[in-house]
Protein backbone atom coordinates (compact mmCIF):
# COMPACT_ATOMS: atom_id res chain seq x y z
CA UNK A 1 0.00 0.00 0.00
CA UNK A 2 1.68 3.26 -1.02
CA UNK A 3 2.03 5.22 2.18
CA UNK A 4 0.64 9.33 2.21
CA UNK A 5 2.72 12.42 3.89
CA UNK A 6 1.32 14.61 6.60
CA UNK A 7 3.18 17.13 8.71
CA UNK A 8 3.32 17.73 12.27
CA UNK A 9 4.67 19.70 14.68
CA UNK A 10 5.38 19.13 18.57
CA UNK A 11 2.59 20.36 20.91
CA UNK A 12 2.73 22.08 24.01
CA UNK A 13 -0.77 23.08 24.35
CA UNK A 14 -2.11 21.18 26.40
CA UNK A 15 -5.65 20.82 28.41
CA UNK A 16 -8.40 23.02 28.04
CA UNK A 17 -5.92 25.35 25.98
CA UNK A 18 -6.05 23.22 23.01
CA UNK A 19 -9.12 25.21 21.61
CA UNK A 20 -6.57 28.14 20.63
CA UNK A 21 -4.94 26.12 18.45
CA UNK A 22 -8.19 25.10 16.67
CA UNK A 23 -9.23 28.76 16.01
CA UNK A 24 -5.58 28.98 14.37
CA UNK A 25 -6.39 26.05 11.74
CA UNK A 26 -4.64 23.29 14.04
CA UNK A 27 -6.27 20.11 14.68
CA UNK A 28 -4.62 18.76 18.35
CA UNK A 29 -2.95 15.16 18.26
CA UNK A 30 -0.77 12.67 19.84
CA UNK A 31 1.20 9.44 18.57
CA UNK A 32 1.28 6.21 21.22
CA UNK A 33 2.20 2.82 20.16
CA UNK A 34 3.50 -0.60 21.07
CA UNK A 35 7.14 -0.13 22.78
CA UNK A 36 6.52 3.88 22.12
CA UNK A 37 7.17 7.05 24.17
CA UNK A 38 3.18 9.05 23.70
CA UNK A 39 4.43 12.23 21.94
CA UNK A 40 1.92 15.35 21.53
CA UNK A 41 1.37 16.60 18.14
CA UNK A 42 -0.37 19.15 16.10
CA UNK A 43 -1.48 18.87 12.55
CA UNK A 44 -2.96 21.06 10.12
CA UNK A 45 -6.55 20.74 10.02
CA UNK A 46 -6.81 20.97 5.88
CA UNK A 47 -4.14 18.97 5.40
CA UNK A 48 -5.12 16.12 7.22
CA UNK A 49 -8.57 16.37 5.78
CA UNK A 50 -7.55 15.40 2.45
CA UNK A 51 -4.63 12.67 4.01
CA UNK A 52 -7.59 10.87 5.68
CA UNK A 53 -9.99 11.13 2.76
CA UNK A 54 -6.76 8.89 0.95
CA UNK A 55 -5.94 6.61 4.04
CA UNK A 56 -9.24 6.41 6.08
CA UNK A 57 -7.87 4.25 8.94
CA UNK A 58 -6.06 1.56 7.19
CA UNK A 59 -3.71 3.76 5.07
CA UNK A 60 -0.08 4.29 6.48
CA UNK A 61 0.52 7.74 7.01
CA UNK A 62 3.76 8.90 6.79
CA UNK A 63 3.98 11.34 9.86
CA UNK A 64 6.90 14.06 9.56
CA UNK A 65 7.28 15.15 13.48
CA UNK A 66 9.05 19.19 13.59
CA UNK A 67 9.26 20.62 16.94
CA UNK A 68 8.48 23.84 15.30
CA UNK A 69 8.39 25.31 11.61
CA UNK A 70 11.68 26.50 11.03
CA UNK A 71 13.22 23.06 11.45
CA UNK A 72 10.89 21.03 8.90
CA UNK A 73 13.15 22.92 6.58
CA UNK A 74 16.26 22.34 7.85
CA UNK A 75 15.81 18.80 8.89
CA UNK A 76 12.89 17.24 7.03
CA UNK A 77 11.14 16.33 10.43
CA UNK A 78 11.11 12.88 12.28
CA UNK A 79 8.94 10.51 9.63
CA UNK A 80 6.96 8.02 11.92
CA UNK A 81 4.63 5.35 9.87
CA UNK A 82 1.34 5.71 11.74
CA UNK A 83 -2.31 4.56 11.14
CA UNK A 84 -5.51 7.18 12.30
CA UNK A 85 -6.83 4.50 15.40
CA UNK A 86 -9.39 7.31 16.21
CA UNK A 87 -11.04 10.70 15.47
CA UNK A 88 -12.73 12.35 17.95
CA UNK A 89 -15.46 14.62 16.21
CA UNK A 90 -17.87 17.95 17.26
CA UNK A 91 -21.08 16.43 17.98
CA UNK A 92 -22.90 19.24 15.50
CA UNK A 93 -20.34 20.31 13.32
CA UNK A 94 -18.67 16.98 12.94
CA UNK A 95 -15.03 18.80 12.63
CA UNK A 96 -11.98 17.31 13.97
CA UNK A 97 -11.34 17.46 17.23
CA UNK A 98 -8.72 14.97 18.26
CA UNK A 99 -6.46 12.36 16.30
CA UNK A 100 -5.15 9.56 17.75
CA UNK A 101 -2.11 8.24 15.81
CA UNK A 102 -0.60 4.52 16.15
CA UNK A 103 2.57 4.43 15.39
CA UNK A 104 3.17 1.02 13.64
CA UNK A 105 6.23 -1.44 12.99
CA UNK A 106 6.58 -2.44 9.72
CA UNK A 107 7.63 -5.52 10.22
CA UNK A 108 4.65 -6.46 12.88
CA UNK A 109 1.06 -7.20 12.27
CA UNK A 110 -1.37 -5.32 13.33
CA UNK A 111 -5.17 -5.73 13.54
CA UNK A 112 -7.89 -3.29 11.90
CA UNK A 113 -11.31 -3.08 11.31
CA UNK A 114 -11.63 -2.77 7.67
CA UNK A 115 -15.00 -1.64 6.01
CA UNK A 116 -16.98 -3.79 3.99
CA UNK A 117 -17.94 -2.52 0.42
CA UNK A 118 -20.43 -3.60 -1.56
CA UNK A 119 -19.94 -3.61 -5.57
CA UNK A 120 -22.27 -4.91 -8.13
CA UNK A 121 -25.97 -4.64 -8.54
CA UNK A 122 -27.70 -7.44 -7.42
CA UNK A 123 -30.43 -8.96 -10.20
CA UNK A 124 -32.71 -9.62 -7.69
CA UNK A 125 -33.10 -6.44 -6.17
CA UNK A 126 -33.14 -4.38 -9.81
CA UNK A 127 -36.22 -6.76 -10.76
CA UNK A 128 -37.86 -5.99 -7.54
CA UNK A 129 -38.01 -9.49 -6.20
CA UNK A 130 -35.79 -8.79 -3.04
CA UNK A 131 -33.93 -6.72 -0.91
CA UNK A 132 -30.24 -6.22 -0.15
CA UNK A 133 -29.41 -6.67 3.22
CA UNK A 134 -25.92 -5.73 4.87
CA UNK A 135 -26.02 -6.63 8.41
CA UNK A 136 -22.09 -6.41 8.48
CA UNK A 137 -20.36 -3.14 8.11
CA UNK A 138 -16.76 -3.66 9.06
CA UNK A 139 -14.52 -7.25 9.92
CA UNK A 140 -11.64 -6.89 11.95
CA UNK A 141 -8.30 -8.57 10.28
CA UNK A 142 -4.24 -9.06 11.16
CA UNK A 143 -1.73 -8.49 8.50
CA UNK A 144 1.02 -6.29 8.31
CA UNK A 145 0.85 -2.20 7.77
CA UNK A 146 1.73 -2.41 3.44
CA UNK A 147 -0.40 -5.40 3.35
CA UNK A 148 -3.39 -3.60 4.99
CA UNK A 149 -6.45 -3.06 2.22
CA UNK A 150 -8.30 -0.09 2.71
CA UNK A 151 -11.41 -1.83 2.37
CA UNK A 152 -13.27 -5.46 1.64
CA UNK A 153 -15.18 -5.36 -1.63
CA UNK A 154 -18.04 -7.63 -2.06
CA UNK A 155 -19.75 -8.57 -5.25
CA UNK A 156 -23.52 -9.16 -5.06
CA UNK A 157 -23.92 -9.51 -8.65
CA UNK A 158 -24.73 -13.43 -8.31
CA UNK A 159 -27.25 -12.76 -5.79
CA UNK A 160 -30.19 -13.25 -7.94
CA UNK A 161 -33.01 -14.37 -5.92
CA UNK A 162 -34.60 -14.18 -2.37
CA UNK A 163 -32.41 -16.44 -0.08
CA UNK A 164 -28.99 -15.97 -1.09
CA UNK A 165 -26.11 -14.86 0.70
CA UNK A 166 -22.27 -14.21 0.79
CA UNK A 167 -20.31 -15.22 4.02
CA UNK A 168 -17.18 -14.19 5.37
CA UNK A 169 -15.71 -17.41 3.87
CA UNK A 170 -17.19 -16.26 0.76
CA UNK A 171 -15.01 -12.63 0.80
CA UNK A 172 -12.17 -12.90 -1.98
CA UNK A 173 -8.88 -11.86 0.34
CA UNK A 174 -5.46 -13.35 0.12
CA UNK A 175 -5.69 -15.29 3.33
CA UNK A 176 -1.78 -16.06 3.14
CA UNK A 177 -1.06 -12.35 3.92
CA UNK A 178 -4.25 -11.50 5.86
CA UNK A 179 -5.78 -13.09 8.75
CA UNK A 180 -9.48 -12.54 8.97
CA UNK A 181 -10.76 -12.39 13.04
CA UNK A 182 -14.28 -13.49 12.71
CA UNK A 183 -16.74 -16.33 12.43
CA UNK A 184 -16.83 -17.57 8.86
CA UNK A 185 -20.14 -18.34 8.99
CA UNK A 186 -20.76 -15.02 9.24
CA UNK A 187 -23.37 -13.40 6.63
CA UNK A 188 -22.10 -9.83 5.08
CA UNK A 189 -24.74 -9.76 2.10
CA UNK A 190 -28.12 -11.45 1.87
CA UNK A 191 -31.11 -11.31 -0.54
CA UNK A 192 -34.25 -10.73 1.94
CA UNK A 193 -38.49 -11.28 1.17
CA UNK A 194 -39.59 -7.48 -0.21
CA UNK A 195 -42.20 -7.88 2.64
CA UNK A 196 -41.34 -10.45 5.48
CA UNK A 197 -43.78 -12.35 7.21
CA UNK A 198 -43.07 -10.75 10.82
CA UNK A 199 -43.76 -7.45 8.99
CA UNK A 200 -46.97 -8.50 7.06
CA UNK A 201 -48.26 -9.26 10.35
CA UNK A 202 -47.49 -6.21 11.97
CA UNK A 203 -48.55 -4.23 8.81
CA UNK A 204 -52.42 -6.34 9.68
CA UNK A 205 -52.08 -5.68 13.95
CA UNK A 206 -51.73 -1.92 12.14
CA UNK A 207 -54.43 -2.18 9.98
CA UNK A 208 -56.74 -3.90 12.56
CA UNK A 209 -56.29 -0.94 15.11
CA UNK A 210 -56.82 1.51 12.81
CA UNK A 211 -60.35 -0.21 11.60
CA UNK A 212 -61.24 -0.24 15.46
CA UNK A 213 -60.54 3.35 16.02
CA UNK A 214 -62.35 4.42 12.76
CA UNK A 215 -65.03 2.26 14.12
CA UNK A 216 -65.55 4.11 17.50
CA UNK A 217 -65.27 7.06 16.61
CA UNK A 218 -68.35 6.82 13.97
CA UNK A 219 -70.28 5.55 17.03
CA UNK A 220 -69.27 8.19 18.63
CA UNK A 221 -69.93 10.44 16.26
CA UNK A 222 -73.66 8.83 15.25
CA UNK A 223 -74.23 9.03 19.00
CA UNK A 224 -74.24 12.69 19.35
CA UNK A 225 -76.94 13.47 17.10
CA UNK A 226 -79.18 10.97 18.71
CA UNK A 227 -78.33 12.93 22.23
CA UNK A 228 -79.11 16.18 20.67
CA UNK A 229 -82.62 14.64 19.16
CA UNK A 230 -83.66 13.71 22.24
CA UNK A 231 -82.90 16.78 24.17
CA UNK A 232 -84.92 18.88 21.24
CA UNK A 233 -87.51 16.79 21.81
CA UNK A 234 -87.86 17.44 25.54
CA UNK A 235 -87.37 20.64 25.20
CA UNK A 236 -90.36 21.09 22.88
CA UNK A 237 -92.27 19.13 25.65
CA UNK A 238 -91.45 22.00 28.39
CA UNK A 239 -93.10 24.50 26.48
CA UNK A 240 -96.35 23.51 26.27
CA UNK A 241 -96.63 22.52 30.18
CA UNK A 242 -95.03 25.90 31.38
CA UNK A 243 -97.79 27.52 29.06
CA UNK A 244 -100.78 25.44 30.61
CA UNK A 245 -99.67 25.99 34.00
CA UNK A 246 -99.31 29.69 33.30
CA UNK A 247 -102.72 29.18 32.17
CA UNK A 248 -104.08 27.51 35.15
CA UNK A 249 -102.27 30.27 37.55
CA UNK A 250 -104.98 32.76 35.94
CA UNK A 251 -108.00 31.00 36.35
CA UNK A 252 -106.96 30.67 39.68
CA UNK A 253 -106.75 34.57 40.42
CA UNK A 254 -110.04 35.26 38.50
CA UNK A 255 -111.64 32.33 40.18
CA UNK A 256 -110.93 34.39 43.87
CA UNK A 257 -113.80 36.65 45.52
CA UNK A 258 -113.21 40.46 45.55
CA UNK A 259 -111.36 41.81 49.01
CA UNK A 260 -114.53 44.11 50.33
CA UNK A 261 -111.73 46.48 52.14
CA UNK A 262 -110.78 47.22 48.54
CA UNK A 263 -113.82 48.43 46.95
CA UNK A 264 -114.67 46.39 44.79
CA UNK A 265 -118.04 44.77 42.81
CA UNK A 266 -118.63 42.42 45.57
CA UNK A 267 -118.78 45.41 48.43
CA UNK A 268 -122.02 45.90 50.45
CA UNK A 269 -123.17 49.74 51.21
CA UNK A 270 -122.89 50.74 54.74
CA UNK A 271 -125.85 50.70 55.86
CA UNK A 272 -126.50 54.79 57.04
């Protein structure tokens, strides 16, 4: 694998301090490795972007350690073969926050998790019989740094119908320079049912509450104007009983004999 430069330079920002070198274009680092002294570094935050678009994390980088500008001229820097193990990232902006760098042997294998990379159009899924399923993203393998790939490729062109599957076993990788550590059995591409049977009956549980609901609430709804019927009706039956009792109140009064002490028809003359 053809290794890619980066520069660095030492860091002595430390701590919380580190966030003035990020306003300044710096990206805060540090190299570690087996049998290695940690060392704090600082990279260039556009320059690495486009080093780790090349490498991602199975790409040797070929780290150039200055302890300040004016040497990486005179001396060239410190070259250290190192692999990205980790970037820490701003939870919104998703910039660079941190880069761990492992600084590698040559000679020694080391293990990775290398991404899985699907190639190929698979017939059953362009004639709409099936759907591609990738429940594996990444396997982790052993080999040594230049024999690292950057990533797994996996050809579902001969997956043409519902059922069929490529295993780890399956994966074409030269197993005499890399050792893969995980279960061979292991399914990385599969050719599922369009509509599955656990979904078709959660698709009918959906469709069976929703007929209920609908159902209620038209009872509901036809029960309302019933209620207001009903209360029209009695209402129209109040009317005519307040109207005959009024009625029955004013027979009463004319009914009633005149008061004599108030002069009326009924009144007797004093007798003289």
């Amino acid at each position: 694998m053809q290794t890619v430069a980066l520069k660095a330079e030492k860091r002595t920002v430390l701590g919380r301090k580190v966030k003035t070198l990020r306003k300044q274009g710096f990206i805060p680092a540090h190299v570690f490795g087996k049998k290695v002294k940690t060392e704090h570094v600082q990279v260039t935050a556009s320059e690495f972007s486009k080093v780790f678009e090349k490498t991602g994390e199975t790409g040797i980088i070929d780290l150039a350690v200055d302890s300040s500008s004016s040497e990486a001229s005179a001396k060239g820097g410190r070259k250290k073969p190192v692999l990205v193990k980790n970037v820490q990232l701003h939870p919104v902006t998703d910039a660079p926050l941190h880069i761990d760098f492992y600084q590698v042997n040559l000679s020694e294998k080391v293990k990775v998790n290398v991404p899985i990379e699907i190639v190929g159009e698979s017939p059953a899924v362009h004639k709409k019989i099936g759907v591609l399923l990738t429940p594996v993203s990444e396997i982790e393998i052993e080999a040594l740094p230049a024999d690292l790939p950057e990533n797994i490729e996996v050809d579902v062109t001969a997956l043409d119908e519902v059922g069929k599957e490529i295993k780890v076993k399956d994966l074409k990788i030269d197993r005499s320079k890399i050792e893969v550590h995980a279960d061979e059995e292991i399914v990385v591409a599969q050719i599922g049912e369009l509509v599955t049977k656990e979904m078709e009956a959660v698709e009918a549980e959906v469709e069976a509450e929703q007929a209920e609901a609908a159902a209620e609430k038209a009872a509901e709804e036809g029960a309302a104007p019933a209620a207001e019927g009903a209360e029209a009706v009695a209402a129209e039956g109040e009317a005519p009983a307040e109207a005959a009792e009024k009625g029955a109140e004013e027979k009463t009064e004319e009914a009633k004999p005149d008061n004599p002490l108030a002069g009326g028809k009924g009144d007797k003359k004093p007798q003289q």
